[in-house]
Protein backbone atom coordinates (compact mmCIF):
# COMPACT_ATOMS: atom_id res chain seq x y z
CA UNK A 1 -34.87 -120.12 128.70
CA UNK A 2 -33.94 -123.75 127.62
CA UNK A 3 -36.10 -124.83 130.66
CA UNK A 4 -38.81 -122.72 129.47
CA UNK A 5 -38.52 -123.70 126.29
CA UNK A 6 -38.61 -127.92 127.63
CA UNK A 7 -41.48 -127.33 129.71
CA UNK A 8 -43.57 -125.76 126.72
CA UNK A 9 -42.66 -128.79 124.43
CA UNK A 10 -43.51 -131.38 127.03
CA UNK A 11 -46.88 -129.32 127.82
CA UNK A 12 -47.85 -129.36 124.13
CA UNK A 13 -46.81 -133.11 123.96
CA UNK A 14 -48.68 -134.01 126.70
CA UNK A 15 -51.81 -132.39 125.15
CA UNK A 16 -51.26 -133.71 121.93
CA UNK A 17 -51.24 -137.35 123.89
CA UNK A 18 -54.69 -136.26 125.81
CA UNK A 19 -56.45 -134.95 122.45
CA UNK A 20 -55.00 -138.34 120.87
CA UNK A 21 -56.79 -140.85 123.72
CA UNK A 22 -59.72 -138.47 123.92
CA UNK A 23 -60.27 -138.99 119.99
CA UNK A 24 -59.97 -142.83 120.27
CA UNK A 25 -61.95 -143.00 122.83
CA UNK A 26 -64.63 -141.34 121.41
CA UNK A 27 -64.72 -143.23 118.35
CA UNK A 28 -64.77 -146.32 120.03
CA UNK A 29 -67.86 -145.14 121.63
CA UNK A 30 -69.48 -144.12 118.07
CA UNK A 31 -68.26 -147.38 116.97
CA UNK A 32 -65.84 -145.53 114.37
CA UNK A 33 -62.51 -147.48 115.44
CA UNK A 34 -61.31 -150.65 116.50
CA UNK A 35 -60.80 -151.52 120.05
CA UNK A 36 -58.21 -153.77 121.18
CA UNK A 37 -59.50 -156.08 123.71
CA UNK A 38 -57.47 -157.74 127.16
CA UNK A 39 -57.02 -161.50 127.36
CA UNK A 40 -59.56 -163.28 128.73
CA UNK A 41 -57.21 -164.15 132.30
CA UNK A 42 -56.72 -160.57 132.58
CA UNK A 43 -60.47 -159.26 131.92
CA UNK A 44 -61.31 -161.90 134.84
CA UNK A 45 -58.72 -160.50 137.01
CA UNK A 46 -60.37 -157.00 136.62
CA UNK A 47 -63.57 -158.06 137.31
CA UNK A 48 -62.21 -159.98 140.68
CA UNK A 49 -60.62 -157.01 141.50
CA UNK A 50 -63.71 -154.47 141.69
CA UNK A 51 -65.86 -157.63 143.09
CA UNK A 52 -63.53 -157.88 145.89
CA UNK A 53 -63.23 -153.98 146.33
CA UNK A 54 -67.35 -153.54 146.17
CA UNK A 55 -67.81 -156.09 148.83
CA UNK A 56 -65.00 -154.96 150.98
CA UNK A 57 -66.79 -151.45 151.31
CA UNK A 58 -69.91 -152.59 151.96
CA UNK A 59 -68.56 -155.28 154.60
CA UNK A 60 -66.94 -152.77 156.13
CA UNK A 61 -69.27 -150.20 156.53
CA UNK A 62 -71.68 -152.39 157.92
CA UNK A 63 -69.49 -153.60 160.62
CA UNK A 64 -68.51 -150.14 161.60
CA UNK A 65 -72.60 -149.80 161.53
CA UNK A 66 -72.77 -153.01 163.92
CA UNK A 67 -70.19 -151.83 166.18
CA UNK A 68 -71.04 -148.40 166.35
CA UNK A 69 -74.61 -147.47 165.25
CA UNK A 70 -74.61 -143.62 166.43
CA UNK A 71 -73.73 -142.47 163.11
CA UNK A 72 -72.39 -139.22 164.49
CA UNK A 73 -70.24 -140.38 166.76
CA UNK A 74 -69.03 -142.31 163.64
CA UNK A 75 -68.16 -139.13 161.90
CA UNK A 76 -66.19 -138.17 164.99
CA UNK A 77 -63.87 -140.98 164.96
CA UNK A 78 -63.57 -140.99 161.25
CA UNK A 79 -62.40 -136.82 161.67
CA UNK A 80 -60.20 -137.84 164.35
CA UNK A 81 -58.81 -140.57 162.58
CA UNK A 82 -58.27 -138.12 159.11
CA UNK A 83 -56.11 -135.60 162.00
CA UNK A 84 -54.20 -138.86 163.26
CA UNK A 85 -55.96 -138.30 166.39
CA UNK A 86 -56.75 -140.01 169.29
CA UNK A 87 -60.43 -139.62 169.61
CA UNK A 88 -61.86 -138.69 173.45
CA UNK A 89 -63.23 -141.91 175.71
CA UNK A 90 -66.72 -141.78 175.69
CA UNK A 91 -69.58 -143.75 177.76
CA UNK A 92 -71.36 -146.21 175.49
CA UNK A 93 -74.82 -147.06 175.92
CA UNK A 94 -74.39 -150.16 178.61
CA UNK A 95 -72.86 -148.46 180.48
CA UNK A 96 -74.48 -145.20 180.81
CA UNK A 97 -77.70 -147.49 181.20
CA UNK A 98 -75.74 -149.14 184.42
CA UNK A 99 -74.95 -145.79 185.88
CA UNK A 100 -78.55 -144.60 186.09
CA UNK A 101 -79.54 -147.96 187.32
CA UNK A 102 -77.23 -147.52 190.15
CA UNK A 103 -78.05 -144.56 190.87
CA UNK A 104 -81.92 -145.25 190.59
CA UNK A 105 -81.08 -148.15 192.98
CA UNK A 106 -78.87 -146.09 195.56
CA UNK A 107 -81.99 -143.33 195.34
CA UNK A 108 -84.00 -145.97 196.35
CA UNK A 109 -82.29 -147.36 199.09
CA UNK A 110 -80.03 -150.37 198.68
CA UNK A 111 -81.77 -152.42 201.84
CA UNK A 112 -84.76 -152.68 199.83
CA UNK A 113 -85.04 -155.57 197.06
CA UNK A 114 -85.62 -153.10 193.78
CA UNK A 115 -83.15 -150.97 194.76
CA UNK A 116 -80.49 -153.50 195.22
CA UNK A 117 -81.94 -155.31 192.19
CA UNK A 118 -81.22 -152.12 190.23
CA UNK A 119 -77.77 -151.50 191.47
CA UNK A 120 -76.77 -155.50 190.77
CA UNK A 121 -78.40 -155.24 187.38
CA UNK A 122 -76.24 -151.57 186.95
CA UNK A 123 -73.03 -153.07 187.85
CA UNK A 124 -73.88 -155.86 185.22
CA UNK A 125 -75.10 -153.69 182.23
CA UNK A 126 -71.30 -151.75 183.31
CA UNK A 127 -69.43 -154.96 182.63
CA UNK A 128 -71.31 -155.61 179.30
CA UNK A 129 -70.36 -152.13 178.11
CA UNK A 130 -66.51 -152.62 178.89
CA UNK A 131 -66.70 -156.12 177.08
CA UNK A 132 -68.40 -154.06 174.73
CA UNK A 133 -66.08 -151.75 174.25
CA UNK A 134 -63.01 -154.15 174.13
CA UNK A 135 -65.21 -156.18 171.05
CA UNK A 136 -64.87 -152.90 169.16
CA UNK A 137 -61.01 -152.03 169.89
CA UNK A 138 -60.24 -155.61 168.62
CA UNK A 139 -62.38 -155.58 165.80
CA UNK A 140 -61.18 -152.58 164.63
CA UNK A 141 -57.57 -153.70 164.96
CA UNK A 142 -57.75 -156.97 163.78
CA UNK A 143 -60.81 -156.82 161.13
CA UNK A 144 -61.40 -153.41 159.91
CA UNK A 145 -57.97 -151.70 159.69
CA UNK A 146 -56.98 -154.96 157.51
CA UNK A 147 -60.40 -154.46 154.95
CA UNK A 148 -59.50 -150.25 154.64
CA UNK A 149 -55.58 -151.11 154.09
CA UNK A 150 -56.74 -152.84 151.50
CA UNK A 151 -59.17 -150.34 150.02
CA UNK A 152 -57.49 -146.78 150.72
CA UNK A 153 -53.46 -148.91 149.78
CA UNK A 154 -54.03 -152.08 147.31
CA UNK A 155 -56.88 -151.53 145.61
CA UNK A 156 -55.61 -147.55 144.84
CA UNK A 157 -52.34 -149.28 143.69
CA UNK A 158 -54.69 -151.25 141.39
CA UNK A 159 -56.70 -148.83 140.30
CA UNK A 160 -54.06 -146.57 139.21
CA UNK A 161 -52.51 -149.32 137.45
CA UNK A 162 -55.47 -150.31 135.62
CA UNK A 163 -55.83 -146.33 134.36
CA UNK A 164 -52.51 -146.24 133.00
CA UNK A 165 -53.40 -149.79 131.31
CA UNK A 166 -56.68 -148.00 129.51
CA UNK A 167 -54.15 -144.71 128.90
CA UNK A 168 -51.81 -147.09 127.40
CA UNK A 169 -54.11 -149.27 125.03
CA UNK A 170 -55.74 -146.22 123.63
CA UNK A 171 -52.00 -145.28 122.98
CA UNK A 172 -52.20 -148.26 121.26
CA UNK A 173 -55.19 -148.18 119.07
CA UNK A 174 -54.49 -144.56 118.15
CA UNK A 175 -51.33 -145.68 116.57
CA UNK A 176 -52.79 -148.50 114.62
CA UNK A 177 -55.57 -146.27 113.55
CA UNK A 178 -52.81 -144.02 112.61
CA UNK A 179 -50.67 -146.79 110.66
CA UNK A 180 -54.06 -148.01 108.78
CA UNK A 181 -54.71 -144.39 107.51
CA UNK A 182 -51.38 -143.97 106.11
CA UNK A 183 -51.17 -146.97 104.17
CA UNK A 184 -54.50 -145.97 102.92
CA UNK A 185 -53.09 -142.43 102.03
CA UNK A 186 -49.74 -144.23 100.67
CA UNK A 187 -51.54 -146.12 97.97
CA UNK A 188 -52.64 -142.94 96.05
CA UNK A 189 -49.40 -141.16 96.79
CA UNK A 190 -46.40 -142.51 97.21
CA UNK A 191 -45.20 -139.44 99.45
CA UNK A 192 -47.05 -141.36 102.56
CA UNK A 193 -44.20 -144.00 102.72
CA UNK A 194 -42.18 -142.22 105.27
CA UNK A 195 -45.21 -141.67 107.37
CA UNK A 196 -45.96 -145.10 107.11
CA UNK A 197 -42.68 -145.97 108.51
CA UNK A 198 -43.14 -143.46 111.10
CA UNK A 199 -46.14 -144.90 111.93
CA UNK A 200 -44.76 -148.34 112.32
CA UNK A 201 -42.24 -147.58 114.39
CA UNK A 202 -44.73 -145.94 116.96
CA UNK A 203 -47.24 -148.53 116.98
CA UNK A 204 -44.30 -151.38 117.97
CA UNK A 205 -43.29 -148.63 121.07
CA UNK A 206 -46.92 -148.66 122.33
CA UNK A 207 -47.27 -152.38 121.44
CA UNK A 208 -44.18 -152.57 123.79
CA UNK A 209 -45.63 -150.57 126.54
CA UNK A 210 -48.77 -151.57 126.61
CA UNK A 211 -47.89 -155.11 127.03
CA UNK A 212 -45.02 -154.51 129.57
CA UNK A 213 -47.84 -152.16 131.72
CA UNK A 214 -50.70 -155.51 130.83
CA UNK A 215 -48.11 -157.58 132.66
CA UNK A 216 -47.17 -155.25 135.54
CA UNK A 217 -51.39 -154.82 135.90
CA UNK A 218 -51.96 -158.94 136.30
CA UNK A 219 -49.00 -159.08 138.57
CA UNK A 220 -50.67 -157.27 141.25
CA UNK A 221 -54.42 -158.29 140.43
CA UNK A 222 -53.02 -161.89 140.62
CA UNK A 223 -52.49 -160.71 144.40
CA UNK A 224 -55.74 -160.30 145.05
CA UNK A 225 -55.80 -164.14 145.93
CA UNK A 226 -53.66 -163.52 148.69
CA UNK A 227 -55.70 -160.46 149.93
CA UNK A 228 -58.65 -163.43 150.55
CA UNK A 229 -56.85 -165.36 152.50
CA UNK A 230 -55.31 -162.61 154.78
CA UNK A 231 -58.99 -161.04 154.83
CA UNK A 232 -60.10 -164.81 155.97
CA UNK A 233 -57.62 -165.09 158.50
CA UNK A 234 -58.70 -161.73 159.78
CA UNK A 235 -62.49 -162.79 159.20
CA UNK A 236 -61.77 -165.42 162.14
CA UNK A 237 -60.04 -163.04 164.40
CA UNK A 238 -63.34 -161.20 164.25
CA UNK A 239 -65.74 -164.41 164.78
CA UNK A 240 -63.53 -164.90 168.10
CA UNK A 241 -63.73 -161.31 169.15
CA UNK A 242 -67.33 -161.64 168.95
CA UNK A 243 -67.60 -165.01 170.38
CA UNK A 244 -65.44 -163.61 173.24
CA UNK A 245 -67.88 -161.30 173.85
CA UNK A 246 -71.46 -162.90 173.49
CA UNK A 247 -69.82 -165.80 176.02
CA UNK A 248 -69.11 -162.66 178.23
CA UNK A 249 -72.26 -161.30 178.44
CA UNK A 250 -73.64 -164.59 178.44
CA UNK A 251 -71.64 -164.90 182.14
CA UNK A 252 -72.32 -161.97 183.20
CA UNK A 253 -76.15 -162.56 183.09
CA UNK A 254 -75.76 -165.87 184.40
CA UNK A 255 -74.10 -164.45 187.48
CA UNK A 256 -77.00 -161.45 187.56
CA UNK A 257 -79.56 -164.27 187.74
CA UNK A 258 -77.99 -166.09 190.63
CA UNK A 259 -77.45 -163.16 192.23
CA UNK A 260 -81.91 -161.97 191.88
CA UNK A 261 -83.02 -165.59 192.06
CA UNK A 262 -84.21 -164.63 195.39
CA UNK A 263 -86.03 -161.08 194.26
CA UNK A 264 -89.44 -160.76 193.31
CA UNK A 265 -90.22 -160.91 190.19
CA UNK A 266 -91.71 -157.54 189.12
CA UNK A 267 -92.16 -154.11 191.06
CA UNK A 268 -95.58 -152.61 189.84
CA UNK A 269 -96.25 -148.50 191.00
CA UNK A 270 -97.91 -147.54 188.08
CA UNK A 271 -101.21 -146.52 188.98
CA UNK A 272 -102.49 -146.64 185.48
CA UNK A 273 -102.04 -150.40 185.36
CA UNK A 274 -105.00 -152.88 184.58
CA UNK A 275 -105.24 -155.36 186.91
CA UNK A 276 -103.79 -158.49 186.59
CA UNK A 277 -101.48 -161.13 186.84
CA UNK A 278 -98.27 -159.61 187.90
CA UNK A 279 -95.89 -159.44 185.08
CA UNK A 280 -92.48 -161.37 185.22
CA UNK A 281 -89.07 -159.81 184.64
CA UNK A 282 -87.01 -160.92 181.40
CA UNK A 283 -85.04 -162.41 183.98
CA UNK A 284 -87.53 -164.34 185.58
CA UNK A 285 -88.66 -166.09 181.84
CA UNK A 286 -85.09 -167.36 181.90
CA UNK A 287 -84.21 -168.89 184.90
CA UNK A 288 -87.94 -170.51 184.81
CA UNK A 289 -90.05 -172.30 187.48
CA UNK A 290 -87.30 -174.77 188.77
CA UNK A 291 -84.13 -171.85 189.34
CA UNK A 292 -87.41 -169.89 191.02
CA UNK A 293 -88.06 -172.99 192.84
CA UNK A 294 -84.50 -173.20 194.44
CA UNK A 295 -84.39 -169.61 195.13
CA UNK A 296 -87.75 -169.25 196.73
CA UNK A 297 -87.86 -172.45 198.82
CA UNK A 298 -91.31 -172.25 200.70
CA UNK A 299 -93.18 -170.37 198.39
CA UNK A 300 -97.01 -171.33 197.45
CA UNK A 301 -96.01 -172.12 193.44
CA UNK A 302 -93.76 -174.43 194.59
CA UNK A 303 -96.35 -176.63 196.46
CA UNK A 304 -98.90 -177.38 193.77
CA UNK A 305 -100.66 -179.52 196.42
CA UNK A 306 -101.12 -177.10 198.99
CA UNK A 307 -102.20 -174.56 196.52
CA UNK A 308 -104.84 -176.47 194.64
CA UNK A 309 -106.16 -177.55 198.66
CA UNK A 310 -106.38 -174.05 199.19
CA UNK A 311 -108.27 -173.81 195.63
CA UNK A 312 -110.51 -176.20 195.90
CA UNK A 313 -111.65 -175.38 200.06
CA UNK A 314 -113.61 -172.86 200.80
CA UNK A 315 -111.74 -172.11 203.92
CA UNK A 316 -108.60 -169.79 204.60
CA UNK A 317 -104.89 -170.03 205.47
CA UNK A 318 -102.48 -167.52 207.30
CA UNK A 319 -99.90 -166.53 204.83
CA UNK A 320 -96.54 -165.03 205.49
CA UNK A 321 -95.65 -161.89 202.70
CA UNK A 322 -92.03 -162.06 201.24
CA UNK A 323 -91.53 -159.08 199.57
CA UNK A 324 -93.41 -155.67 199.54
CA UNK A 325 -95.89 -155.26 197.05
CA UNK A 326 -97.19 -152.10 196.19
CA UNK A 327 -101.18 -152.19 194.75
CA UNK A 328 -101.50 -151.46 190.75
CA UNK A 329 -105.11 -150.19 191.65
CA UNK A 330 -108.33 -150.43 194.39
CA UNK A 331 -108.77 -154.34 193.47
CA UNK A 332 -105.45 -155.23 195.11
CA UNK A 333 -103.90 -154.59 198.41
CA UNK A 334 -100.59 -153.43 198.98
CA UNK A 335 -98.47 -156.15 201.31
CA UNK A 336 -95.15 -155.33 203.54
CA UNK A 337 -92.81 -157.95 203.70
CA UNK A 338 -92.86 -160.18 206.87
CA UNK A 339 -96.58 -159.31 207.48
CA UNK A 340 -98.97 -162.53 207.98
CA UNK A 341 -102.16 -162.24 206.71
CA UNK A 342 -105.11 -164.26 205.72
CA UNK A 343 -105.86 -165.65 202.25
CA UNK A 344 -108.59 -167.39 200.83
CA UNK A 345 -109.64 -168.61 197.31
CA UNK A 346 -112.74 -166.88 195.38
CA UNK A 347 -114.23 -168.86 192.53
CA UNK A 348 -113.56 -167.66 188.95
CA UNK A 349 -110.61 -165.78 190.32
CA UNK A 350 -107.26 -166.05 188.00
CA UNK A 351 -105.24 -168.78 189.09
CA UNK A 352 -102.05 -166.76 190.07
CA UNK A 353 -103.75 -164.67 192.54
CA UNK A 354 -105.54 -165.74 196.05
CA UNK A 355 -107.77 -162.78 198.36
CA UNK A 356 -105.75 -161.29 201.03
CA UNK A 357 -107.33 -159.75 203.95
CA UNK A 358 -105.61 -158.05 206.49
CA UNK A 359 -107.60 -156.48 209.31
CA UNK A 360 -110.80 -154.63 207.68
CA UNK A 361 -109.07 -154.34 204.82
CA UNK A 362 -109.03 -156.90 201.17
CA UNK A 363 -107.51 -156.99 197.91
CA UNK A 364 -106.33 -159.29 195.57
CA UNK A 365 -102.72 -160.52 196.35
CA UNK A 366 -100.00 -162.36 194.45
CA UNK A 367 -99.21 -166.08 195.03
CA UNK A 368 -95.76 -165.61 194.41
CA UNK A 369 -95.28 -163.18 197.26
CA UNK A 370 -96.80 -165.35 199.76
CA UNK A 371 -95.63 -168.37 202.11
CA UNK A 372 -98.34 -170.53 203.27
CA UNK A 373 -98.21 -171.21 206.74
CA UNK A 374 -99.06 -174.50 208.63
């Protein structure tokens, strides 16, 4: 019964506390009561505090955006990570793209030069994805696990903190609102004395609390300093990770391009292409006329002479093919690799293309897949 009896009391005091703040606070709003303000060091703290935890968020979230832009697969980790569970390997995007590539280029036979193109370019793309996938394991160690401690531990502690603070200075202001009403009330009737002691006496125990729970508040936003500089350190563990990674990828394309310097430079089936001027790979725009020039030794573009001859005469040269082409339309005849055949210039025509005749048969052919022959 005596616990009963404890629990009601505290119950009703708590409420009578809740009414109290709830009263103050709403007068402050109406502009009724006085409000007592924080020190200018601590107000500045405060607003450090929810500056650094606004930014942290969005920071954050944008980097789990960067590393992981499926936003459902997102969810997935974050419901795994809520059930402290591991969440299930998946394939990312490089390297799913490799595996089709591979298997496009094993489809299409590995002897011929798209098909092993594709399968080098597959095993590539699978190497980016695994560097890809170790950028996000190390950022998420090392760079965001540090920026949600931070939120969902420190800036919780704070926050709580900072409530009780508020809870605590209304406490505070009630009481002197208190203490100036019954002085008023005392000087028409003397019977007000003893609540104007009473009074007293509770405004120096909230005075008392509120500043011990103002210092224990700028304690811990004075830590906030130190959360920058751990957040910096981890800011440079994440420029390495990604440096790490671009200078990865970076080698792993260089090696690709070595590896196709010697391929031809585009692979056109589509019958609804216009004609014209072959279009170069990505990869050929990179390693650019003098890597070509190494890798193609023999070919017409690198012999401007012999080309512009060629131009310029109105006779014709046997040409050897190096790759197979296959015609975009009628205007254009498909070549076979190894195959000599005879070319000859037509006026007017596009510079990077020469007339190929073979037999009865004459299209327009590709400089770049030709070998002029002495």
């Amino acid at each position: 019964m005596n616990i009963m009896d404890f629990n009601v009391k505290k119950l009703a005091a708590d409420a009578g506390t809740f009414l109290s703040r709830a009263v103050q606070f709403t007068e402050e709003k109406l502009g009724q009561a006085e409000k007592t303000e924080l020190d200018a060091h601590l107000e500045n703290l405060l607003s450090k505090a929810e500056c650094t935890k606004i930014w942290t968020e969005k920071i954050m979230k944008q980097t789990e955006v960067l590393l992981q832009p499926n936003p459902n697969a997102r969810i997935e980790e974050f419901v795994y990570e809520k059930l402290d569970r591991k969440a299930p390997s998946r394939i990312n995007n490089p390297e799913l793209l490799g595996q089709y590539m591979i298997d496009a280029g094993t489809e299409f036979g590995p002897g011929t030069a798209y098909g092993n193109a594709l399968i080098k370019c597959g095993e590539t793309q699978k190497r980016i994805g695994t560097a890809d996938r170790e950028l996000i394991q190390t950022s998420a160690l090392n760079f965001l696990t540090p920026l949600r401690n931070f939120i969902e531990g420190d800036y919780k502690t704070i926050a709580k903190e900072r409530k009780l603070l508020q809870n605590k200075r209304l406490d505070l202001d009630a009481a002197k609102t208190r203490l100036k009403k019954a002085k008023a009330a005392e000087t028409r009737n003397s019977i007000w004395a003893e609540e104007v002691t009473k009074s007293e006496q509770e405004l120096r125990i909230t005075q008392s609390e509120f500043d011990r729970q103002a210092e224990i508040t700028r304690l811990l936003l004075e830590g906030i300093s130190s959360t920058h500089a751990h957040h910096l350190r981890c800011l440079n563990d994440f420029v390495e990770a990604q440096m790490t990674y671009y200078a990865q990828c970076y080698q792993y394309m260089l090696d690709l391009q070595k590896q196709l310097g010697s391929f031809p430079s585009n692979y056109l089936c589509n019958n609804n292409q216009t004609s014209g001027t072959p279009v170069p790979s990505v990869l050929s725009n990179v390693i650019g006329s003098s890597a070509m020039a190494s890798a193609t030794s023999g070919l017409v573009i690198n012999s401007p002479s012999n080309l512009n001859d060629l131009k310029e005469s109105s006779g014709s040269r046997k040409a050897r093919v190096l790759y197979d082409y296959d015609a975009a339309n009628s205007t254009e005849l498909s070549l076979l690799a190894d195959e000599v055949i005879t070319v000859f210039s037509v006026v007017g025509m596009d510079s990077d293309w020469l007339m190929g005749e073979r037999g009865n048969q004459k299209g327009k052919v590709p400089i770049t897949y030709l070998e002029l022959l002495n």
